[in-house]
PDB file of N, CA and C in Angstrom:
ATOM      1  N   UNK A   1       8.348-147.892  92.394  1.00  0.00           N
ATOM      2  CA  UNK A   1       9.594-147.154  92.346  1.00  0.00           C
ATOM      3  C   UNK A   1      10.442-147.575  93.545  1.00  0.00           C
ATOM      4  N   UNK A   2      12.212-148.083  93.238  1.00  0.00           N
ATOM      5  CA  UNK A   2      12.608-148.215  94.336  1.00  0.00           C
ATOM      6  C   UNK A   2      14.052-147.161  94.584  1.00  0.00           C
ATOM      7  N   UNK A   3      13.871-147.351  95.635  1.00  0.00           N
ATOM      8  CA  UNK A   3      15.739-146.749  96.157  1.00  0.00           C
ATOM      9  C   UNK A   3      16.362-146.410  95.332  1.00  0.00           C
ATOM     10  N   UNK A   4      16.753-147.302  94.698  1.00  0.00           N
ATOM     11  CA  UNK A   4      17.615-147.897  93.569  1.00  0.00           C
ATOM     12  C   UNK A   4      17.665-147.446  92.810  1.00  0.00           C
ATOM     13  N   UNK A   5      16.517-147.363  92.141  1.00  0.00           N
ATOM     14  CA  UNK A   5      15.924-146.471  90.630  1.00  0.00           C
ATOM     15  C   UNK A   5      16.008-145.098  90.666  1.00  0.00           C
ATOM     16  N   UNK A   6      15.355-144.226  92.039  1.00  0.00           N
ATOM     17  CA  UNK A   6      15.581-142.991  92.503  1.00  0.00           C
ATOM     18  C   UNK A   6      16.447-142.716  93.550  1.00  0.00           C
ATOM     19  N   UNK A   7      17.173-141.451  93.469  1.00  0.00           N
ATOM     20  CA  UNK A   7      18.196-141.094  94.585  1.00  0.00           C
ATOM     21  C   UNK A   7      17.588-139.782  95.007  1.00  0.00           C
ATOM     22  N   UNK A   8      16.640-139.152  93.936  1.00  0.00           N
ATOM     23  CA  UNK A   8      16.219-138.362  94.282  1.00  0.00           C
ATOM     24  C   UNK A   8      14.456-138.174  94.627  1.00  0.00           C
ATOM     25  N   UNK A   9      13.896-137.717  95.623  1.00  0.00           N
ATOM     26  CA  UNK A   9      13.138-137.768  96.338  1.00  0.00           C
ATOM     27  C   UNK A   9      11.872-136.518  96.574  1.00  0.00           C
ATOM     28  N   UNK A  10      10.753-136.421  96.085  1.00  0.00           N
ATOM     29  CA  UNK A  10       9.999-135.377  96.309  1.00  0.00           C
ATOM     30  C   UNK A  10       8.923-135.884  97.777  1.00  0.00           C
ATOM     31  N   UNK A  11       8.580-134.566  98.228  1.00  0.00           N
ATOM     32  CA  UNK A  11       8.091-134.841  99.436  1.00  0.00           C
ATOM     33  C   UNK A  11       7.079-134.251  98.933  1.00  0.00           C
ATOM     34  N   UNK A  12       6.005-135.003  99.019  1.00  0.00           N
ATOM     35  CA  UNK A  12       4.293-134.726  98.718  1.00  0.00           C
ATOM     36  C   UNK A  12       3.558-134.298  99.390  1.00  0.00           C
ATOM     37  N   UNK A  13       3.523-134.495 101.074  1.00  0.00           N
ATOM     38  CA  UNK A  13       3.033-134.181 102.040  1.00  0.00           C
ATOM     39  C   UNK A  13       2.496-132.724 102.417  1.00  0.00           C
ATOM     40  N   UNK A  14       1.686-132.061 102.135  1.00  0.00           N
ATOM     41  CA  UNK A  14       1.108-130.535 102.300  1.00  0.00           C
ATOM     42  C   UNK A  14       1.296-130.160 103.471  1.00  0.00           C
ATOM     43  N   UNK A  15       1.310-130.643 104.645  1.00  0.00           N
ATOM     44  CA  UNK A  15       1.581-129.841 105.820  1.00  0.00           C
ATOM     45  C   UNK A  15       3.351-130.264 106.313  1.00  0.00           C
ATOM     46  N   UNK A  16       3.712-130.566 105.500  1.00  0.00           N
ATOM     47  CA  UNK A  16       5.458-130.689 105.947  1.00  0.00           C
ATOM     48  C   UNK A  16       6.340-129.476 105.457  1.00  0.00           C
ATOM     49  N   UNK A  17       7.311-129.088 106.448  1.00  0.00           N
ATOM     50  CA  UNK A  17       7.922-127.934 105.749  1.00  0.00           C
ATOM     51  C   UNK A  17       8.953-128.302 104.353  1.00  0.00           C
ATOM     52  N   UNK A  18       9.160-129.453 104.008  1.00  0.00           N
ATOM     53  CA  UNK A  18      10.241-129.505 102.949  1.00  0.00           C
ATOM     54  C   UNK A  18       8.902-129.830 101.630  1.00  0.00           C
ATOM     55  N   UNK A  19       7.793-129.708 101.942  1.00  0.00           N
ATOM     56  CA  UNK A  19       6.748-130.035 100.483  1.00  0.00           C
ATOM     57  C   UNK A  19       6.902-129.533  99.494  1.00  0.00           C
ATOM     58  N   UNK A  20       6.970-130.641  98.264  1.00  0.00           N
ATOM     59  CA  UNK A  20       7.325-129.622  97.068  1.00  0.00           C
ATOM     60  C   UNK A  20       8.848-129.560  96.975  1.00  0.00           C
ATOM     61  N   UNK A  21       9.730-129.974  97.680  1.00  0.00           N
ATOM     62  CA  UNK A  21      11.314-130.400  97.362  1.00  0.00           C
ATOM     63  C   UNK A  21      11.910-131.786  96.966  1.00  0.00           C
ATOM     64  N   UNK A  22      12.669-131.589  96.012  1.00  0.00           N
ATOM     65  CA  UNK A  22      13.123-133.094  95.766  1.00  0.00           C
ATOM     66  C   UNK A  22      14.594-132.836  96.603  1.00  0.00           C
ATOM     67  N   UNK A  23      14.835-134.157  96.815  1.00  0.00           N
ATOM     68  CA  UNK A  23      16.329-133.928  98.040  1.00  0.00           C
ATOM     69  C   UNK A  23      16.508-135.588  97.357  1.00  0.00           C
ATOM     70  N   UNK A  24      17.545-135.518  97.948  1.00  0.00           N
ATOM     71  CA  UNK A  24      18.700-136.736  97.518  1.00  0.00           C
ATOM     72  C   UNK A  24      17.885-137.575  99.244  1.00  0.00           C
ATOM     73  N   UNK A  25      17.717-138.965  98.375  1.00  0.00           N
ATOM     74  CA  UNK A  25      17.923-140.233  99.691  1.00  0.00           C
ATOM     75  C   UNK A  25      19.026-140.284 100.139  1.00  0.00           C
ATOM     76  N   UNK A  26      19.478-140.645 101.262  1.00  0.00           N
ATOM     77  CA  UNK A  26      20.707-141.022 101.500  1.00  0.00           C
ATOM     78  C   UNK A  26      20.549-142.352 102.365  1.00  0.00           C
ATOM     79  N   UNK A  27      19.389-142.856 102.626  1.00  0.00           N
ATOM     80  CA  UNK A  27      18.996-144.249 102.959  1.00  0.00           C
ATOM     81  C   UNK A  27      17.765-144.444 103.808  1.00  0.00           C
ATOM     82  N   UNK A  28      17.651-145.564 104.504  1.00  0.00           N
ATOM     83  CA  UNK A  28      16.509-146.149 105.120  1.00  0.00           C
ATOM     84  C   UNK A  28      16.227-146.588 106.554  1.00  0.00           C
ATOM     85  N   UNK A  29      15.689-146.121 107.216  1.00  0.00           N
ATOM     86  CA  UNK A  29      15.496-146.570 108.761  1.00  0.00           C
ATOM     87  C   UNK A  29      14.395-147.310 108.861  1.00  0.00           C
ATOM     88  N   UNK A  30      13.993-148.324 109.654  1.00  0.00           N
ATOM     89  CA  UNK A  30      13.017-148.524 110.390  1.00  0.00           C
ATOM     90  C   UNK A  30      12.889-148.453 112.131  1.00  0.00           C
ATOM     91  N   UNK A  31      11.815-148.084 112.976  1.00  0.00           N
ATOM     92  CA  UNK A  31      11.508-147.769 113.910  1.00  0.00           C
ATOM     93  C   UNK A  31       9.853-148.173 114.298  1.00  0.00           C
ATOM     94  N   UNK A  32       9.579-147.785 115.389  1.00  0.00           N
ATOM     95  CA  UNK A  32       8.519-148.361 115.926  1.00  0.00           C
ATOM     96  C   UNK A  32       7.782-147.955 115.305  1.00  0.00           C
ATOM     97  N   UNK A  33       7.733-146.593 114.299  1.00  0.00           N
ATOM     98  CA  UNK A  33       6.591-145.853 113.473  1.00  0.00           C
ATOM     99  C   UNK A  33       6.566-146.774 111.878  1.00  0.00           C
ATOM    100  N   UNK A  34       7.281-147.421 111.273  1.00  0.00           N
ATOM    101  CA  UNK A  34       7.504-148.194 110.797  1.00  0.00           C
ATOM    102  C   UNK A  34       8.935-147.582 109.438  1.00  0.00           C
ATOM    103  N   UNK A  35       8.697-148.029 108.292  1.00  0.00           N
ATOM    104  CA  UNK A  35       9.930-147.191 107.147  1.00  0.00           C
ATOM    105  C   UNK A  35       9.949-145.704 107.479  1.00  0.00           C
ATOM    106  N   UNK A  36      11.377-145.184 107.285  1.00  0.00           N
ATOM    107  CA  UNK A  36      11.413-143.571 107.145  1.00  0.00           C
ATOM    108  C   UNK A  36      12.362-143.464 106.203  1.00  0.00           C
ATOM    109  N   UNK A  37      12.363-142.476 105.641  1.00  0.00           N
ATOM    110  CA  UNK A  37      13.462-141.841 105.119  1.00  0.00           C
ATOM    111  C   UNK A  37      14.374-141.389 105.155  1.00  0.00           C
ATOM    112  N   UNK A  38      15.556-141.371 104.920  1.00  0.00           N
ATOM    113  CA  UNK A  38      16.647-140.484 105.307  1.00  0.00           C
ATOM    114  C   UNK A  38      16.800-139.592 104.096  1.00  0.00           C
ATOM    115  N   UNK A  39      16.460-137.942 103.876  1.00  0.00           N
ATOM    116  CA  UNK A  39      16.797-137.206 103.437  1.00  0.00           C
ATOM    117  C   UNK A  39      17.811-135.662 103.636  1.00  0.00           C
ATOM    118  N   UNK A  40      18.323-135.804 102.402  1.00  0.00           N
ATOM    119  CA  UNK A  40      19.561-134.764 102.474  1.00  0.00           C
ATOM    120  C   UNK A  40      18.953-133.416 102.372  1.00  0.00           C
ATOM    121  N   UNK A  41      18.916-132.326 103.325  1.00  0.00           N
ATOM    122  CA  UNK A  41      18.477-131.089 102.956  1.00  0.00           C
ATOM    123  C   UNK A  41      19.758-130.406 103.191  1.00  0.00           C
ATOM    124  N   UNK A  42      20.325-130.655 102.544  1.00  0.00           N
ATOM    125  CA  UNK A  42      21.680-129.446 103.501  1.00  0.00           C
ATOM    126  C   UNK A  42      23.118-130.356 104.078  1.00  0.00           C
ATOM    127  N   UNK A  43      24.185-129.448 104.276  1.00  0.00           N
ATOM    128  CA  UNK A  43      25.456-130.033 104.520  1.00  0.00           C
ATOM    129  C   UNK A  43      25.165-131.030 105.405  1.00  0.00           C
ATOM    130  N   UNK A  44      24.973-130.668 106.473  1.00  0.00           N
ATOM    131  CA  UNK A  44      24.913-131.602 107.758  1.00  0.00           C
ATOM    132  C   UNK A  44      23.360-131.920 108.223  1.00  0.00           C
ATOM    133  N   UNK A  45      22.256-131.503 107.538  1.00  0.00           N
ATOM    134  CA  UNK A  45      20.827-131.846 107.689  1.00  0.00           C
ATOM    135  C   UNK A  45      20.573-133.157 107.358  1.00  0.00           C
ATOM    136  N   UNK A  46      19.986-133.739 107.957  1.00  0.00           N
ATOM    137  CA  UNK A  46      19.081-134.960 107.405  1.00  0.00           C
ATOM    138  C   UNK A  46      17.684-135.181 108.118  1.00  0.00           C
ATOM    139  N   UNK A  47      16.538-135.663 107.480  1.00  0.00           N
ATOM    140  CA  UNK A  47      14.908-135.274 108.241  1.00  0.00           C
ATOM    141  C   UNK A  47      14.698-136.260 107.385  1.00  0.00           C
ATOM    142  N   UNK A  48      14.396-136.790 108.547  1.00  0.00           N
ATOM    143  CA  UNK A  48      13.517-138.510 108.487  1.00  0.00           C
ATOM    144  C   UNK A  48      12.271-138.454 107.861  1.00  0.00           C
ATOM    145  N   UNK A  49      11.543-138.932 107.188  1.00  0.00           N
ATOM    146  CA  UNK A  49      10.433-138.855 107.051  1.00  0.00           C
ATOM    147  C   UNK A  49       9.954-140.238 106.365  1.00  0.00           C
ATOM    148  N   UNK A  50       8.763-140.671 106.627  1.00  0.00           N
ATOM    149  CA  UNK A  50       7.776-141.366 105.811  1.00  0.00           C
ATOM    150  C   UNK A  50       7.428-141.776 104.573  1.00  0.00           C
ATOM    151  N   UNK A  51       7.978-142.769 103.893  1.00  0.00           N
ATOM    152  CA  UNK A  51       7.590-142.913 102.381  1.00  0.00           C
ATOM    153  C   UNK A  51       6.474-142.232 101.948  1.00  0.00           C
ATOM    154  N   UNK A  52       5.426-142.517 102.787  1.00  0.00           N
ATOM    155  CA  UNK A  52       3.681-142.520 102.548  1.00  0.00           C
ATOM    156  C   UNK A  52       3.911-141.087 102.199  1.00  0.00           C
ATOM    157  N   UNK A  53       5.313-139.680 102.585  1.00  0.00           N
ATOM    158  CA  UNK A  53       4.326-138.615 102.235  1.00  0.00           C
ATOM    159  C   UNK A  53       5.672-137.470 101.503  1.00  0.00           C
ATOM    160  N   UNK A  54       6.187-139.094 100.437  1.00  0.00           N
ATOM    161  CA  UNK A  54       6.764-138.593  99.408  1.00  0.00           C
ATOM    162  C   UNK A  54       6.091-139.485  98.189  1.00  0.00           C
ATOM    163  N   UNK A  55       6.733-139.027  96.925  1.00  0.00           N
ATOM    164  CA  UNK A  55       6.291-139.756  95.887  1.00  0.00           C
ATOM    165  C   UNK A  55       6.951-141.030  95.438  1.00  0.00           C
ATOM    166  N   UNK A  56       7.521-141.605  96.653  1.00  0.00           N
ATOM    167  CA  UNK A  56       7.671-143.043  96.728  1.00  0.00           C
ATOM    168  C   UNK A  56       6.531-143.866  96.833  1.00  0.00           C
ATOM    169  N   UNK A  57       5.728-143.370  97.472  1.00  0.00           N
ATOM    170  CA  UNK A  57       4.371-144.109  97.624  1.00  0.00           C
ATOM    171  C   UNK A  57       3.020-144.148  96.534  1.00  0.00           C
ATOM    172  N   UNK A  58       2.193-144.890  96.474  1.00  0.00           N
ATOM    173  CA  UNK A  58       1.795-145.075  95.270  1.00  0.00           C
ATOM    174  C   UNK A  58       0.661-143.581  95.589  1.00  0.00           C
ATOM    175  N   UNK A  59       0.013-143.616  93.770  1.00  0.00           N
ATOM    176  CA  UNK A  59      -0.911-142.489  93.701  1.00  0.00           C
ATOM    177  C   UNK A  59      -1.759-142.934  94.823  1.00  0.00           C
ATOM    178  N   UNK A  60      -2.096-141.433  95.599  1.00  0.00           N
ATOM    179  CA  UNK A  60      -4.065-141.159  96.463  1.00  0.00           C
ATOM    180  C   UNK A  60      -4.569-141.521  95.479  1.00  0.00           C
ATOM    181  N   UNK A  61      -5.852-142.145  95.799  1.00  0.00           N
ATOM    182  CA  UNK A  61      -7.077-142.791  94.909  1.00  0.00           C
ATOM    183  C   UNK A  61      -8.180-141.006  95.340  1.00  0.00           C
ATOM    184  N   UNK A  62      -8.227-140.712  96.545  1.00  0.00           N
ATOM    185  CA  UNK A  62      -9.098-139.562  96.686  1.00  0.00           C
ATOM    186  C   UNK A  62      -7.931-138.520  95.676  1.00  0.00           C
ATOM    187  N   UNK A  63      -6.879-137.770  95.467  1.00  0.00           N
ATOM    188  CA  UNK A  63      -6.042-137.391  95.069  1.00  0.00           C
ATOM    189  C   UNK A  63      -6.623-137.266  93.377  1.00  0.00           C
ATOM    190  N   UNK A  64      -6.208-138.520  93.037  1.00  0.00           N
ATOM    191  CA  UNK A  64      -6.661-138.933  91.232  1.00  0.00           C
ATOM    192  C   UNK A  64      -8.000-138.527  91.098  1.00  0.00           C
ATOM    193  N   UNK A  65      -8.743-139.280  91.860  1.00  0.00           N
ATOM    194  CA  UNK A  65     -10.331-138.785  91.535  1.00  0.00           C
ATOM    195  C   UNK A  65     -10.373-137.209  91.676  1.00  0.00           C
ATOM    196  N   UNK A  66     -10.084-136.873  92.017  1.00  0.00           N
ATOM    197  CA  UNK A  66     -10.024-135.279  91.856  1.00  0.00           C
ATOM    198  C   UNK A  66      -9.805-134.741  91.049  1.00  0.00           C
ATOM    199  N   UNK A  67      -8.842-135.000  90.379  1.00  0.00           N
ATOM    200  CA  UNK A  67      -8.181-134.791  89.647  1.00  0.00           C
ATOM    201  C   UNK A  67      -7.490-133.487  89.240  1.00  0.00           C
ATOM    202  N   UNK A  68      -6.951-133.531  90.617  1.00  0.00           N
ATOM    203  CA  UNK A  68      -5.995-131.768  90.826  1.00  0.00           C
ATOM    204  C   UNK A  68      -6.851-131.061  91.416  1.00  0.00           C
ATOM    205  N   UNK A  69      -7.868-131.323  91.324  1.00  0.00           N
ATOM    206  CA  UNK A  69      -9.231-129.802  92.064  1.00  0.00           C
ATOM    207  C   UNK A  69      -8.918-130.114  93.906  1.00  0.00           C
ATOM    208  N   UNK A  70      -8.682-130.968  94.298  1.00  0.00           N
ATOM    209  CA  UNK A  70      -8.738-131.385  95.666  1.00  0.00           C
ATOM    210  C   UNK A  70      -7.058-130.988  96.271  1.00  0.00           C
ATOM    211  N   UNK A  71      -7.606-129.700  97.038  1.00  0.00           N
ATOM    212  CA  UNK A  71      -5.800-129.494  97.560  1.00  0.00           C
ATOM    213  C   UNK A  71      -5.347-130.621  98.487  1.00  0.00           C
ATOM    214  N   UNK A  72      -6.518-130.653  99.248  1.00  0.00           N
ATOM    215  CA  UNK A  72      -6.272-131.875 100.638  1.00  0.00           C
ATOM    216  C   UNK A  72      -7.049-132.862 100.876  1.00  0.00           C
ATOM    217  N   UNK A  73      -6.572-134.100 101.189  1.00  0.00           N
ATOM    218  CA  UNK A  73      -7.627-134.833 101.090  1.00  0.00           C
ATOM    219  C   UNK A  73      -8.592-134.990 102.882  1.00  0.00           C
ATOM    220  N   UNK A  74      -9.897-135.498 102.478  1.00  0.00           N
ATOM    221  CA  UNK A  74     -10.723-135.292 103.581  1.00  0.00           C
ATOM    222  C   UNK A  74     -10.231-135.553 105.060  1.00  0.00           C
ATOM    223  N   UNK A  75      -9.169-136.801 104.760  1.00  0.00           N
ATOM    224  CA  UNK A  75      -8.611-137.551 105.969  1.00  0.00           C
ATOM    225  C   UNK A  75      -7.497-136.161 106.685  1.00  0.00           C
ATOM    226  N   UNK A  76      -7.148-135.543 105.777  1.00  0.00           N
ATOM    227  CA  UNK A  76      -6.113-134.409 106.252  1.00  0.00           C
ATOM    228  C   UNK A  76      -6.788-133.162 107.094  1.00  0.00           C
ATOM    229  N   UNK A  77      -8.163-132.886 106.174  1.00  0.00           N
ATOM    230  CA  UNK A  77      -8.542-131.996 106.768  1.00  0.00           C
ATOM    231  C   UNK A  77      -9.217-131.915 108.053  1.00  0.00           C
ATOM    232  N   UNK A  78      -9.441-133.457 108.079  1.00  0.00           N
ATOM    233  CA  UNK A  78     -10.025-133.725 109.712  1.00  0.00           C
ATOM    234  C   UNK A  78      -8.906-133.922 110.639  1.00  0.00           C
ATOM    235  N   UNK A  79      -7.620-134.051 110.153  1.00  0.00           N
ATOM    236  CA  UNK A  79      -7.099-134.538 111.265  1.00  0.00           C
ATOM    237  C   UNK A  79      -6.578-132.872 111.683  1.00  0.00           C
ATOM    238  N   UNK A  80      -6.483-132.062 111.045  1.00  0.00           N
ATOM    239  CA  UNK A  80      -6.098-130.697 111.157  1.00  0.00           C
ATOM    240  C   UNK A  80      -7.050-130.074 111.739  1.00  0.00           C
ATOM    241  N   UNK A  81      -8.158-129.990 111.684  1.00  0.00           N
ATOM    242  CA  UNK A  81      -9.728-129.690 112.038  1.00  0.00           C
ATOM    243  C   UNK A  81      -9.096-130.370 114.015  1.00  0.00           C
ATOM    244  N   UNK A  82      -8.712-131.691 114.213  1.00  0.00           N
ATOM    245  CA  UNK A  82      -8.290-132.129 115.259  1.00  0.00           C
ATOM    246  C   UNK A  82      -7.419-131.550 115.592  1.00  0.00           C
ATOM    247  N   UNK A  83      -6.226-130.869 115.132  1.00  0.00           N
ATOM    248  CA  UNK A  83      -5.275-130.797 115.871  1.00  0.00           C
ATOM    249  C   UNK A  83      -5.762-128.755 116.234  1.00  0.00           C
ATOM    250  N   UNK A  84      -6.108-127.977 115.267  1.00  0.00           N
ATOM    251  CA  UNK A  84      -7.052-127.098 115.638  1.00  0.00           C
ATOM    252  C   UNK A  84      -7.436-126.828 116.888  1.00  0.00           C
ATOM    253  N   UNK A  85      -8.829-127.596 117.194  1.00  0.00           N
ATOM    254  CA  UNK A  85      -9.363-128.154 118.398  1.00  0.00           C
ATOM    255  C   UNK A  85      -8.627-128.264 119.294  1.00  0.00           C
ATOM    256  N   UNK A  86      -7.821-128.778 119.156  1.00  0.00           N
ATOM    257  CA  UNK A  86      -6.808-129.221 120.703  1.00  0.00           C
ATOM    258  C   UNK A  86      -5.649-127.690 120.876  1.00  0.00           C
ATOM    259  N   UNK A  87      -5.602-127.868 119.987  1.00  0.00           N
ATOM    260  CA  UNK A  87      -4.784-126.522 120.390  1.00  0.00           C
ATOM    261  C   UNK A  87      -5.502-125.217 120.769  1.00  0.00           C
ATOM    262  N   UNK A  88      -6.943-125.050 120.189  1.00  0.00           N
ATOM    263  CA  UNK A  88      -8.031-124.204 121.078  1.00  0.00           C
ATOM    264  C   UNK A  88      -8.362-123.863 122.263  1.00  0.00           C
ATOM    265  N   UNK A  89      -8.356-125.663 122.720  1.00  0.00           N
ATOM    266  CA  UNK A  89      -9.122-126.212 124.103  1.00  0.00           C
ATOM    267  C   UNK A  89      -8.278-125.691 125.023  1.00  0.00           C
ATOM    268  N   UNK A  90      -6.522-125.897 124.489  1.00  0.00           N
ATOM    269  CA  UNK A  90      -5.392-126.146 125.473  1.00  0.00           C
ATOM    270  C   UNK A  90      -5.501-124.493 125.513  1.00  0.00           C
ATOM    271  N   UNK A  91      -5.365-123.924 124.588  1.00  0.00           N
ATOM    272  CA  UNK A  91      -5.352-122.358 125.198  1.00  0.00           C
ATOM    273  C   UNK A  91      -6.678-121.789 125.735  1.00  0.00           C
ATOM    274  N   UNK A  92      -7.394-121.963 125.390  1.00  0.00           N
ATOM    275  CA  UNK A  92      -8.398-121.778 126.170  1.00  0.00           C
ATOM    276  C   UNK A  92      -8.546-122.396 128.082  1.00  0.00           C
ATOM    277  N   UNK A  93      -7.690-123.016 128.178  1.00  0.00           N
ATOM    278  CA  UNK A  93      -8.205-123.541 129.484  1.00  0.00           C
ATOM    279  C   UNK A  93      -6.582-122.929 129.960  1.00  0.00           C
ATOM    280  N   UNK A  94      -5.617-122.594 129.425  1.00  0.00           N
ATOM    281  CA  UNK A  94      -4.705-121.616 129.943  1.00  0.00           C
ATOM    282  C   UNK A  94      -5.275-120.085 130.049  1.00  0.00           C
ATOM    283  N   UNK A  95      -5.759-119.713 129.338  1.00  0.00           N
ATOM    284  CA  UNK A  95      -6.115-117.926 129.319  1.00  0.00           C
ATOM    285  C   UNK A  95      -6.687-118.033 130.405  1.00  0.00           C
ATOM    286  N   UNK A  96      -8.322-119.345 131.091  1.00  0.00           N
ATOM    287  CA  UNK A  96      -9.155-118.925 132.378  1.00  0.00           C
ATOM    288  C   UNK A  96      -8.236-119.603 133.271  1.00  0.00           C
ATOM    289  N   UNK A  97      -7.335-119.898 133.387  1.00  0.00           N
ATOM    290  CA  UNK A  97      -6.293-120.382 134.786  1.00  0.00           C
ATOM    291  C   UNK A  97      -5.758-118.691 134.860  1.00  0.00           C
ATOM    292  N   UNK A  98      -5.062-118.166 133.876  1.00  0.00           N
ATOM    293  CA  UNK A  98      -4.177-117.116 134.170  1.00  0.00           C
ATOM    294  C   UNK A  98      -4.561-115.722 134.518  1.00  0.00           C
ATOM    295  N   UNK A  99      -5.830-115.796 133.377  1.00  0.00           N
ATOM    296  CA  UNK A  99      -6.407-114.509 133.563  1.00  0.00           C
ATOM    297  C   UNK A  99      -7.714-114.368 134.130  1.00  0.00           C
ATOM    298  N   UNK A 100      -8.410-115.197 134.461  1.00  0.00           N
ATOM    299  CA  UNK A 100      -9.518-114.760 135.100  1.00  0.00           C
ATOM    300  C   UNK A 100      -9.179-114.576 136.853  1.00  0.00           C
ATOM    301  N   UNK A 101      -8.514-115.788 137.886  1.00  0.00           N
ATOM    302  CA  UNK A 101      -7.956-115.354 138.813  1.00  0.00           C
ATOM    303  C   UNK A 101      -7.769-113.965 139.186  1.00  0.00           C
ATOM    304  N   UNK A 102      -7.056-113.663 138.367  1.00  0.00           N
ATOM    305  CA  UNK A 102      -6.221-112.530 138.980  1.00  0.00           C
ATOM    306  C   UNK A 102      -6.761-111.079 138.010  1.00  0.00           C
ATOM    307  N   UNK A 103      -7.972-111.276 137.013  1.00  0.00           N
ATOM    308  CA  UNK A 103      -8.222-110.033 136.263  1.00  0.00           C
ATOM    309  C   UNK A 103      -8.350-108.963 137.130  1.00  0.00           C
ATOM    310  N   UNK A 104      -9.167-108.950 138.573  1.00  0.00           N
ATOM    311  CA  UNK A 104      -9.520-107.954 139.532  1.00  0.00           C
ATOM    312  C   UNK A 104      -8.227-107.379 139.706  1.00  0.00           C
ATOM    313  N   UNK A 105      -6.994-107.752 140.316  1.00  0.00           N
ATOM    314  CA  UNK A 105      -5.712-107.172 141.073  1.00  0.00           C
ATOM    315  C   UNK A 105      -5.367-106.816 139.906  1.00  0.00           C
ATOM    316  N   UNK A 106      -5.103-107.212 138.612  1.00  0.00           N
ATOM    317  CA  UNK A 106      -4.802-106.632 137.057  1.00  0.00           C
ATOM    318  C   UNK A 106      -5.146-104.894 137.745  1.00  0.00           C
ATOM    319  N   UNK A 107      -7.006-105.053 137.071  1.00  0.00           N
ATOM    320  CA  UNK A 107      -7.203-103.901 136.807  1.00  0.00           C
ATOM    321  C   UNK A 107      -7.315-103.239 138.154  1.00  0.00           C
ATOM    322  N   UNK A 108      -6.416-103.220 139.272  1.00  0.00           N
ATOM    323  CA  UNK A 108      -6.594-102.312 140.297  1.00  0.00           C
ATOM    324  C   UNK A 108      -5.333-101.813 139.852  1.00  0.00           C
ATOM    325  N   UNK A 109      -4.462-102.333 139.668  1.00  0.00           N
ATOM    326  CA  UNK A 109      -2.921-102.233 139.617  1.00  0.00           C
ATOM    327  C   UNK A 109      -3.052-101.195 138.192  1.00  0.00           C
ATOM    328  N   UNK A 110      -3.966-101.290 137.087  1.00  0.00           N
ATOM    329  CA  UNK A 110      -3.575-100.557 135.810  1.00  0.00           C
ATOM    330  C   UNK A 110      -3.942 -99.333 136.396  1.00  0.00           C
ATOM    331  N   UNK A 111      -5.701 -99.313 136.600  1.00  0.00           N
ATOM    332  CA  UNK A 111      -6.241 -98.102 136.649  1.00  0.00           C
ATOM    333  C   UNK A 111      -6.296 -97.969 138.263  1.00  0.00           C
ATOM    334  N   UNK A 112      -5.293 -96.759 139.135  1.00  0.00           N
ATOM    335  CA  UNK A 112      -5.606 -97.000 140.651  1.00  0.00           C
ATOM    336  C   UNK A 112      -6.669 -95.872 140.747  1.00  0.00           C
ATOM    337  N   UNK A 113      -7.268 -96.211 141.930  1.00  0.00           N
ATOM    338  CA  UNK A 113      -8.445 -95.158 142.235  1.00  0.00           C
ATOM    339  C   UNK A 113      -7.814 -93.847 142.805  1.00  0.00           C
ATOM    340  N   UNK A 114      -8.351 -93.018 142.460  1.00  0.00           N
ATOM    341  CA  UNK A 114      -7.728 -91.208 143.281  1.00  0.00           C
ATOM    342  C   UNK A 114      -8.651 -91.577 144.609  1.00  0.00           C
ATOM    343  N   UNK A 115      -8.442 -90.734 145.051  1.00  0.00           N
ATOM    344  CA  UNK A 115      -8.593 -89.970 146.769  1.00  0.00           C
ATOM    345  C   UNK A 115      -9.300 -89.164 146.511  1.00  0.00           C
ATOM    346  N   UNK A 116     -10.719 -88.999 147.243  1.00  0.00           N
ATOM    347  CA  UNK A 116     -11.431 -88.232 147.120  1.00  0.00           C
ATOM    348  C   UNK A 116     -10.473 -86.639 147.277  1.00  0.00           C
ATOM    349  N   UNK A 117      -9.797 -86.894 148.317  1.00  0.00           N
ATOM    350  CA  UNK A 117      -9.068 -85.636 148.781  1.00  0.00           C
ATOM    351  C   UNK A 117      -7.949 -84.587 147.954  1.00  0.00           C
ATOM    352  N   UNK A 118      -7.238 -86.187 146.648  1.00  0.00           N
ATOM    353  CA  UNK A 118      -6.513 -85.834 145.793  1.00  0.00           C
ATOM    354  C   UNK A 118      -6.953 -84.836 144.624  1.00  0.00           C
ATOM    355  N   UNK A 119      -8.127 -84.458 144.675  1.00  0.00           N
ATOM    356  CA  UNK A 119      -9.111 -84.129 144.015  1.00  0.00           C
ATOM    357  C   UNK A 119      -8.604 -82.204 143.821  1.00  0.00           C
TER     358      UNK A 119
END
């Protein structure tokens, strides 16, 4: 399928927010990431994207073999499984910078102690 033939454009890609929309091409870039897209979402919108994750690109072979039963394919779910992970690690190693330091002065400051005398 080329350009040419289609003006209009579905985006296949499951973790992209326009998935599942057909939008008008309005042309072609290349860049260091290699072909993109130029698509029309809107008056003044346009969002670049990747042949590979519209239906410009040819059928998934994992995809077909499935044959519809497979929402995502394995390569997706690992790389999400990765990005997961990292976004775990990264908060996790922010919460013990922020909050372990300083949990003691926290809880003096929430709960203060009475005075025996206040009593």
């Amino acid at each position: 399928m080329t350009l040419a033939d289609e003006d209009l454009v579905l985006v296949t890609h499951p973790f992209h927010p326009l998935f599942a929309q057909q939008l008008p091409c309005v042309g072609r870039r290349y860049n260091r990431h290699g072909e993109r897209l130029l698509l029309q979402a809107g008056d003044a919108v346009i969002w670049s994207v990747p042949p590979q994750w519209t239906d410009l690109a040819g059928k998934d072979p994992e995809l077909v073999m499935g044959e519809g039963r497979a929402v995502l394919r394995f390569s997706d779910l690992m790389e999400l499984a990765d990005l997961v992970g990292r976004v775990s690690d990264k908060s996790a190693q922010m919460g013990a910078k922020t909050c372990k330091g300083n949990y003691a002065a926290i809880v003096r400051r929430i709960t203060p102690q009475e005075r025996q005398g206040d009593m």
